[in-house]
PDB file of N, CA and C in Angstrom:
ATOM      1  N   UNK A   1     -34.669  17.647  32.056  1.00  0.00           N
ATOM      2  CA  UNK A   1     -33.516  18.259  31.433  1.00  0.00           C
ATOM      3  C   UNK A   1     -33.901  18.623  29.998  1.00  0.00           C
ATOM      4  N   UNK A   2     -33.515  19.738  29.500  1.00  0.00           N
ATOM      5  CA  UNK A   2     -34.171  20.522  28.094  1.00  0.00           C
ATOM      6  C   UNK A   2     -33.260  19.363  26.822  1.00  0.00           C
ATOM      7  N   UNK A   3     -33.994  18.725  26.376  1.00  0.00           N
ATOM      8  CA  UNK A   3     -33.521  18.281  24.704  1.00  0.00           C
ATOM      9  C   UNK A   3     -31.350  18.147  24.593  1.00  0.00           C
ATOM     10  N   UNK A   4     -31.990  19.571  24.100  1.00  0.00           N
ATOM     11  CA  UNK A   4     -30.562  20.259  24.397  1.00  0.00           C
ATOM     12  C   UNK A   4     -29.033  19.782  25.251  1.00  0.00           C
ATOM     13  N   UNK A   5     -29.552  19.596  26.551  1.00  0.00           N
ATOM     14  CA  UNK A   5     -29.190  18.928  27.798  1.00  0.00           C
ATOM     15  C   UNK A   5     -28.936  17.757  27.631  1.00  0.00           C
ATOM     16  N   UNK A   6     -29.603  16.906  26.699  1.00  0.00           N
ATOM     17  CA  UNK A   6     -29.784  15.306  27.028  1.00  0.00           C
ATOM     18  C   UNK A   6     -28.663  14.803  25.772  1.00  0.00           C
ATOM     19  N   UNK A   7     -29.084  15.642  24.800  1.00  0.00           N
ATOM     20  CA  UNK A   7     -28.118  15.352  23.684  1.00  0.00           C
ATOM     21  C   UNK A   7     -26.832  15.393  23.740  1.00  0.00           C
ATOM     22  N   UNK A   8     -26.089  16.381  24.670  1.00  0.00           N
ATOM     23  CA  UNK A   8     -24.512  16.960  25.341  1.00  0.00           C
ATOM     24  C   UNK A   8     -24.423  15.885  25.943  1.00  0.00           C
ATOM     25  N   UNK A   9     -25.067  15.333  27.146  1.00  0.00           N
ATOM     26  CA  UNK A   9     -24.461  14.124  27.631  1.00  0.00           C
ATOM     27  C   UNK A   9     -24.526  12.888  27.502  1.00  0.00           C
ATOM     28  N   UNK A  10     -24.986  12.506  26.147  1.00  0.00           N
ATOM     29  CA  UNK A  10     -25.280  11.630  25.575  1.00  0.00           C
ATOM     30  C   UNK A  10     -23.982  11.149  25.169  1.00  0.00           C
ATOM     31  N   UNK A  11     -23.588  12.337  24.222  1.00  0.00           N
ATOM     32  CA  UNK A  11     -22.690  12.718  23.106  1.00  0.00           C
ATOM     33  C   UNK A  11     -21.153  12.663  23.976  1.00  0.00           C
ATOM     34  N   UNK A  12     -21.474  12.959  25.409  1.00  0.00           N
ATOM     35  CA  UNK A  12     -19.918  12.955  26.183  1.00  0.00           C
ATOM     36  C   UNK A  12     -20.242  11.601  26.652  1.00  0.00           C
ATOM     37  N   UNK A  13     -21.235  10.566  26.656  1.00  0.00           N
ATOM     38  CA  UNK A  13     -21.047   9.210  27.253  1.00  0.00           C
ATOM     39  C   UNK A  13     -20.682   8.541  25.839  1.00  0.00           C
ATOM     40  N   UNK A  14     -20.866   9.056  25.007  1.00  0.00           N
ATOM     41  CA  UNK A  14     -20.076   7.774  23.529  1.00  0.00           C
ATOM     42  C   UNK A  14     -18.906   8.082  23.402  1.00  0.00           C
ATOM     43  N   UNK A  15     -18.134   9.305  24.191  1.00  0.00           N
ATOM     44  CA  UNK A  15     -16.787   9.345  24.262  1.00  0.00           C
ATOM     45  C   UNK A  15     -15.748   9.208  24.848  1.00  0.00           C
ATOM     46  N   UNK A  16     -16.670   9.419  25.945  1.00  0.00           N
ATOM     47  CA  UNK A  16     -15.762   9.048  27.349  1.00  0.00           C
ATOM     48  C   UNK A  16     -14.449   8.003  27.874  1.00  0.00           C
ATOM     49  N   UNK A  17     -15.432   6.905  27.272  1.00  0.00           N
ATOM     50  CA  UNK A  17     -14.129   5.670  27.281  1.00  0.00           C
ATOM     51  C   UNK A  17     -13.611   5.315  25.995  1.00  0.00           C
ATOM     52  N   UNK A  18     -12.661   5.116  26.240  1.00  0.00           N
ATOM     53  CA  UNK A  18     -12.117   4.713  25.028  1.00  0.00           C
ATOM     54  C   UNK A  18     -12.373   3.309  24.856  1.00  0.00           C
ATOM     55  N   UNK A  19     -12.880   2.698  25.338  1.00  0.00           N
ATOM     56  CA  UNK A  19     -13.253   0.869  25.258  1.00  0.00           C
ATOM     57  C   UNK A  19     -14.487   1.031  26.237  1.00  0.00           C
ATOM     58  N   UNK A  20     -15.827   0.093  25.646  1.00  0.00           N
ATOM     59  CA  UNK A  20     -16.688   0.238  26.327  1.00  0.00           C
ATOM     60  C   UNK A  20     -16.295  -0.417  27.679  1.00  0.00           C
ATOM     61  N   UNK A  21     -15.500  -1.021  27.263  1.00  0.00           N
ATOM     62  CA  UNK A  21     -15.467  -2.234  28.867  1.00  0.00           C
ATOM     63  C   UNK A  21     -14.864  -1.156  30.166  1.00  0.00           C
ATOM     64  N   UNK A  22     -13.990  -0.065  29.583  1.00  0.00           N
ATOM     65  CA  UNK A  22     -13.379   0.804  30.740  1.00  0.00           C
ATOM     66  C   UNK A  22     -14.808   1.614  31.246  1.00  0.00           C
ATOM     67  N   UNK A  23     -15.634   1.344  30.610  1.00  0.00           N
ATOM     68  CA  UNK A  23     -16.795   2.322  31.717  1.00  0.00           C
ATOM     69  C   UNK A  23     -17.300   0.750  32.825  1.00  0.00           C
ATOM     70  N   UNK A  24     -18.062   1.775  33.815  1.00  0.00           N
ATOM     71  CA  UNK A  24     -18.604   0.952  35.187  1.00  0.00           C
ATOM     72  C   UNK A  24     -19.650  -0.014  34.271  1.00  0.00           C
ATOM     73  N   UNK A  25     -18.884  -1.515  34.629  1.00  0.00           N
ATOM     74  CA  UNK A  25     -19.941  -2.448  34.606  1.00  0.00           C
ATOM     75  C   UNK A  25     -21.852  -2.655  34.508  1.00  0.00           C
ATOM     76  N   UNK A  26     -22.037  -1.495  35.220  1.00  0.00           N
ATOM     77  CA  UNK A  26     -23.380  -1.207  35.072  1.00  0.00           C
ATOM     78  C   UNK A  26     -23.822  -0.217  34.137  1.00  0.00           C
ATOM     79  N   UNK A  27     -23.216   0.639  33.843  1.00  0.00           N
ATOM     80  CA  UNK A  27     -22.986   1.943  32.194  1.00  0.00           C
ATOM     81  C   UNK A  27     -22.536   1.032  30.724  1.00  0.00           C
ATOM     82  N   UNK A  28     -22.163  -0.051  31.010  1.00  0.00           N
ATOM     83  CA  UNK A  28     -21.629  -0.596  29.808  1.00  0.00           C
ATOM     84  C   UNK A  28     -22.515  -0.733  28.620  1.00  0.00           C
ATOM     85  N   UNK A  29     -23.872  -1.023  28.564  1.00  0.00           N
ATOM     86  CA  UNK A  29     -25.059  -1.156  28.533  1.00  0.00           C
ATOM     87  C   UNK A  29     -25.305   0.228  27.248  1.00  0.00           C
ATOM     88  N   UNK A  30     -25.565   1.359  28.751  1.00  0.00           N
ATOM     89  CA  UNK A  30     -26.021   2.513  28.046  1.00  0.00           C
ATOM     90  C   UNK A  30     -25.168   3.184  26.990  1.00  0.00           C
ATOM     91  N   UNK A  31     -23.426   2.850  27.676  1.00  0.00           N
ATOM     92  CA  UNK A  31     -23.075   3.444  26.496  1.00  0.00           C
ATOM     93  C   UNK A  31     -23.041   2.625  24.936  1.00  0.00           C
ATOM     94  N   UNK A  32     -22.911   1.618  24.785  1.00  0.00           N
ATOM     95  CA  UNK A  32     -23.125   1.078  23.620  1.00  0.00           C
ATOM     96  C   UNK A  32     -24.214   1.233  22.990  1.00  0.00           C
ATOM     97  N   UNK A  33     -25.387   1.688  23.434  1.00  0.00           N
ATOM     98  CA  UNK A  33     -26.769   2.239  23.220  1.00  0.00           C
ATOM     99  C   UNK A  33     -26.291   3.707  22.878  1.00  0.00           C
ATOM    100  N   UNK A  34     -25.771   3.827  23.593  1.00  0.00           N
ATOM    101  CA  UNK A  34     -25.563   5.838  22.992  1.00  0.00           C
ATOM    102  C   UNK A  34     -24.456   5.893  21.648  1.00  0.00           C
ATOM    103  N   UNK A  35     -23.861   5.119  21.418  1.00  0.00           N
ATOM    104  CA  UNK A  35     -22.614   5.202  20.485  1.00  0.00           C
ATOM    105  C   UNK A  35     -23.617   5.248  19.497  1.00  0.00           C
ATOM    106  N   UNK A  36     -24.398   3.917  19.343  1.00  0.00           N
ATOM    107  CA  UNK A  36     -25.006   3.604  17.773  1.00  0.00           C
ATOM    108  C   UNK A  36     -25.797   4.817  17.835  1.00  0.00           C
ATOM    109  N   UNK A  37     -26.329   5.573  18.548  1.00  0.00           N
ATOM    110  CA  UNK A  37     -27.025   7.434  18.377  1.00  0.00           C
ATOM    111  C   UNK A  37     -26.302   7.816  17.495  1.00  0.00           C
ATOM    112  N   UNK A  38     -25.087   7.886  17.755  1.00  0.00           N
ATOM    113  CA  UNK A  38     -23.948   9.056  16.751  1.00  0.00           C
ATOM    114  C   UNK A  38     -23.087   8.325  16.103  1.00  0.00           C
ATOM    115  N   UNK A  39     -23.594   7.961  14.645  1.00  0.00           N
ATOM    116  CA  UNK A  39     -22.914   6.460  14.382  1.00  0.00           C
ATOM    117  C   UNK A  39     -21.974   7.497  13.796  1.00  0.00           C
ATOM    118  N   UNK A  40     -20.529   6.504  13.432  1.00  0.00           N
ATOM    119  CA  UNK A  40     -19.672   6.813  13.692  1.00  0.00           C
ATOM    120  C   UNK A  40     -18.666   8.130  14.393  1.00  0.00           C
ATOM    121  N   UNK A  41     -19.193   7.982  15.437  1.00  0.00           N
ATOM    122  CA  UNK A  41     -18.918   9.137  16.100  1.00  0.00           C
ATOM    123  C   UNK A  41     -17.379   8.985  16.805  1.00  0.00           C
ATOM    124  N   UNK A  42     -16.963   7.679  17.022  1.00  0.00           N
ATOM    125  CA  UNK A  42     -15.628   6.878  17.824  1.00  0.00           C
ATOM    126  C   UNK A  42     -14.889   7.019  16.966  1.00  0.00           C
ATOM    127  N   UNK A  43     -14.648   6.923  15.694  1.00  0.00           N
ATOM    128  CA  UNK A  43     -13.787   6.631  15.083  1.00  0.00           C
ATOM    129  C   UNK A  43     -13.249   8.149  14.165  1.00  0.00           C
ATOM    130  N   UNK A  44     -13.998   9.319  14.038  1.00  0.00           N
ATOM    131  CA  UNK A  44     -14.273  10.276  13.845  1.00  0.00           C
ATOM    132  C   UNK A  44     -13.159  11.400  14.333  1.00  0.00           C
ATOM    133  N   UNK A  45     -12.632  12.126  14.194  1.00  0.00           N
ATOM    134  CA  UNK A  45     -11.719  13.629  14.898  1.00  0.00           C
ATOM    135  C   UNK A  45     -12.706  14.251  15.289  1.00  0.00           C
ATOM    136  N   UNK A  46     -12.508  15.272  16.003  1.00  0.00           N
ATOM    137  CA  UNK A  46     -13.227  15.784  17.233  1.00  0.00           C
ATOM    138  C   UNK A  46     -14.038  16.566  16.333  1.00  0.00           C
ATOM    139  N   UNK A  47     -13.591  17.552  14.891  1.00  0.00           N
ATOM    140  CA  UNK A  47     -14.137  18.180  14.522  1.00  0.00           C
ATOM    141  C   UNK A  47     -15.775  17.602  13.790  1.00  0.00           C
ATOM    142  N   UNK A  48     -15.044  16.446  12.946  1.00  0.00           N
ATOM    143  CA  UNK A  48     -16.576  15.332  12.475  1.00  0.00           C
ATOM    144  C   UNK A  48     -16.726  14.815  14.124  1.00  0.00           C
ATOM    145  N   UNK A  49     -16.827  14.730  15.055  1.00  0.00           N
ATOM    146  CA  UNK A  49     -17.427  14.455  15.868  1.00  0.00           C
ATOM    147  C   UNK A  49     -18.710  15.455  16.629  1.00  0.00           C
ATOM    148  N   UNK A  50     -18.207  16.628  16.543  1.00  0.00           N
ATOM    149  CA  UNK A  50     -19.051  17.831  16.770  1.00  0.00           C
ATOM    150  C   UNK A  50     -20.153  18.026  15.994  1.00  0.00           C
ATOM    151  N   UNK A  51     -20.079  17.746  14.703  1.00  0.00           N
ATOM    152  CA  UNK A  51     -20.814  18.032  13.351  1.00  0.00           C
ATOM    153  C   UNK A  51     -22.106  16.646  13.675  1.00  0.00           C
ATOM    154  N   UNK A  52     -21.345  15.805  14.098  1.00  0.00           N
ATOM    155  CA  UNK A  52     -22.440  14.368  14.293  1.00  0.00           C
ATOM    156  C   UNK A  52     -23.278  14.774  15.164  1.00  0.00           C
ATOM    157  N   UNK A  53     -22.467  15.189  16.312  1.00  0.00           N
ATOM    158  CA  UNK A  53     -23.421  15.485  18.307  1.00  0.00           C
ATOM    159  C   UNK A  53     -24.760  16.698  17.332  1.00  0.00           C
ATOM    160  N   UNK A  54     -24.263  17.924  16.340  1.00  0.00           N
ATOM    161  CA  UNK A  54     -25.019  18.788  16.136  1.00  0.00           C
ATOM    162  C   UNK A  54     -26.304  17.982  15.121  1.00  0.00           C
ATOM    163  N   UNK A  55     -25.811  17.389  14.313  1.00  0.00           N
ATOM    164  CA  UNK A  55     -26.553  16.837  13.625  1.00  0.00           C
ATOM    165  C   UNK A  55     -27.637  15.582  14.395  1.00  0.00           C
ATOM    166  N   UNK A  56     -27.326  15.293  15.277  1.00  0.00           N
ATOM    167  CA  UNK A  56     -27.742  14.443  16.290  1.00  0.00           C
ATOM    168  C   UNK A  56     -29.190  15.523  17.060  1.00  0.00           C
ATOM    169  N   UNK A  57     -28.198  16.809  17.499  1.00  0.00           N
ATOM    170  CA  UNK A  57     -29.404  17.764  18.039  1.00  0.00           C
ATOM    171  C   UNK A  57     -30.606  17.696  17.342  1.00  0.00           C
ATOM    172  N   UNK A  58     -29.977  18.391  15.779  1.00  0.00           N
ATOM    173  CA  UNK A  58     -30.796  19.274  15.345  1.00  0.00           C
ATOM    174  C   UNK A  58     -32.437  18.121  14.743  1.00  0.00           C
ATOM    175  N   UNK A  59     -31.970  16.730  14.751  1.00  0.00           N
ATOM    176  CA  UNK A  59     -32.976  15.840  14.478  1.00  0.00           C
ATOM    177  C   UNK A  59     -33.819  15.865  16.003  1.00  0.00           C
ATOM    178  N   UNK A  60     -33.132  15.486  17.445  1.00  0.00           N
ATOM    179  CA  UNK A  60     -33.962  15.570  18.802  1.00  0.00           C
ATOM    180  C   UNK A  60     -35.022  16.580  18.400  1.00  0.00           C
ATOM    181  N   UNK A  61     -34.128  17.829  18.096  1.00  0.00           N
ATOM    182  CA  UNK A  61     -34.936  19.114  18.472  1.00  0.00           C
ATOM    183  C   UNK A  61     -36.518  19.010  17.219  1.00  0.00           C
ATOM    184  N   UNK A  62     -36.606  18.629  16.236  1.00  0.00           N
ATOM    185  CA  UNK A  62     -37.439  18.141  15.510  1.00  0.00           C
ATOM    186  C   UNK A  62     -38.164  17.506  15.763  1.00  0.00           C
ATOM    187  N   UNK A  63     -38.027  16.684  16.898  1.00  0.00           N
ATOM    188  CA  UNK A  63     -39.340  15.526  17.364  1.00  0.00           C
ATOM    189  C   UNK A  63     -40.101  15.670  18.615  1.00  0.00           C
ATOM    190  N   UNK A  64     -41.476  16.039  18.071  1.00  0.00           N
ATOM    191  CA  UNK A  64     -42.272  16.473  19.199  1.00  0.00           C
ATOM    192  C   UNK A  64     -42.435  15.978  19.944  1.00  0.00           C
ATOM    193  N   UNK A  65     -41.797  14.686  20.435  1.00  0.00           N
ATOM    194  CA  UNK A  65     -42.005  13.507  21.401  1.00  0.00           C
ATOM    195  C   UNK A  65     -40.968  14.365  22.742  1.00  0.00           C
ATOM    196  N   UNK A  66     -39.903  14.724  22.196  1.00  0.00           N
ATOM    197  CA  UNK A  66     -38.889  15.231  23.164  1.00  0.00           C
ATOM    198  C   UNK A  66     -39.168  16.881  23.714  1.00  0.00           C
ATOM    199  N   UNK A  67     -39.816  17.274  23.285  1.00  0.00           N
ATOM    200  CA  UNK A  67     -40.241  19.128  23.754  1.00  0.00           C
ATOM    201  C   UNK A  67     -40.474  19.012  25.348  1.00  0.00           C
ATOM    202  N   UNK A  68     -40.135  19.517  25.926  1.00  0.00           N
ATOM    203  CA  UNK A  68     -40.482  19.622  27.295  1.00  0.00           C
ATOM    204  C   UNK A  68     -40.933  21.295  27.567  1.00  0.00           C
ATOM    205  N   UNK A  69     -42.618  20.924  28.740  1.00  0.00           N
ATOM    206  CA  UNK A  69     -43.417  22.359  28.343  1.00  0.00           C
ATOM    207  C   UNK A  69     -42.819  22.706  29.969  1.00  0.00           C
ATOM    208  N   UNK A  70     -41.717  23.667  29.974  1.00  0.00           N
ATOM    209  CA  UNK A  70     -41.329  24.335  30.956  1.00  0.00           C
ATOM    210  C   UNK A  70     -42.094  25.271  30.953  1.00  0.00           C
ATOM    211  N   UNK A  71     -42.331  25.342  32.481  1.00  0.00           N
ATOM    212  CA  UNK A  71     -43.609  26.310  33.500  1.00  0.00           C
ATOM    213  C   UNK A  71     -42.467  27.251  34.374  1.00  0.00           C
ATOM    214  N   UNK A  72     -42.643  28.712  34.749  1.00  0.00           N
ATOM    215  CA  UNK A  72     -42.119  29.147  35.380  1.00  0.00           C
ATOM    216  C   UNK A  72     -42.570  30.192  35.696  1.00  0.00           C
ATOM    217  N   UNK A  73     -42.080  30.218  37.241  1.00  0.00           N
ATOM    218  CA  UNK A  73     -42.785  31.699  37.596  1.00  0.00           C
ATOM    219  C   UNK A  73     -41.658  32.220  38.751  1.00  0.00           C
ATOM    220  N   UNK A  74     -41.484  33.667  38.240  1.00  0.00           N
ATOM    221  CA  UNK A  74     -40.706  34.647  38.766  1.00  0.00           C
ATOM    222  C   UNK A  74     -41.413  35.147  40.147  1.00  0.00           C
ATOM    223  N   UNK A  75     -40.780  35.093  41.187  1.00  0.00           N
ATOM    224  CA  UNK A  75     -41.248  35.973  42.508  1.00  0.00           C
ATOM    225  C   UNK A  75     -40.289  36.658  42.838  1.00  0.00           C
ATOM    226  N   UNK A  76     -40.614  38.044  42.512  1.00  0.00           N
ATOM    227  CA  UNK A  76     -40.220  39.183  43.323  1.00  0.00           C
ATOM    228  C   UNK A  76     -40.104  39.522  44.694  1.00  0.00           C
ATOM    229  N   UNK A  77     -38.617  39.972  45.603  1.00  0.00           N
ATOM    230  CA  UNK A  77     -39.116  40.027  46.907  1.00  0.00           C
ATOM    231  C   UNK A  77     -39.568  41.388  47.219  1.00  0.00           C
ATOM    232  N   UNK A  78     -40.665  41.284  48.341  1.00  0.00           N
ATOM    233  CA  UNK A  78     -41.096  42.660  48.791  1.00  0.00           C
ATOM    234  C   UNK A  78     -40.423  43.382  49.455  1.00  0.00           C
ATOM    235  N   UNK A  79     -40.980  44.818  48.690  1.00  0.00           N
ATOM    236  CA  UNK A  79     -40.070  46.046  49.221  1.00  0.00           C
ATOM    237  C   UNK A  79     -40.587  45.704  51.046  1.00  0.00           C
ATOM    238  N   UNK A  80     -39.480  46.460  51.664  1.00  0.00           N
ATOM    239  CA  UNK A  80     -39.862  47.119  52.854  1.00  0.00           C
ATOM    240  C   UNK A  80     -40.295  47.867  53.171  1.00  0.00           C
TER     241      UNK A  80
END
């Protein structure tokens, strides 16, 4: 999944519940791991919340650890 990708649903798992305990017993974990990502991101209005998730990106997108080298190749179908 592109950087990009990982950061959006990161950013919708530190919001999702409103109490960590209302997420699944087995997510409880990750999301308290994802909150401290976007520190104060819970307590925040949606608008400083957006500004955090971006500011959150724009550091991912900076670290060459996270680049993913997408390969692709286009096939054309043949005429008849």
């Amino acid at each position: 999944m592109p950087v990009e990708a990982q950061v959006f649903e990161a950013w919708i798992w530190a919001l999702a519940w409103e109490r960590v305990s209302d997420a699944p017993l087995r997510k409880q974990r990750l999301v308290k791991f994802v909150i401290q990502q976007f520190p104060g991101i819970r307590t925040s209005n949606r608008k400083t919340q957006k500004r955090v998730g971006l500011e959150v990106l724009r550091q991912a997108e900076l670290d060459p650890t996270l680049k993913m080298k997408i390969e692709r190749e286009i096939k054309l179908a043949a005429k008849i």
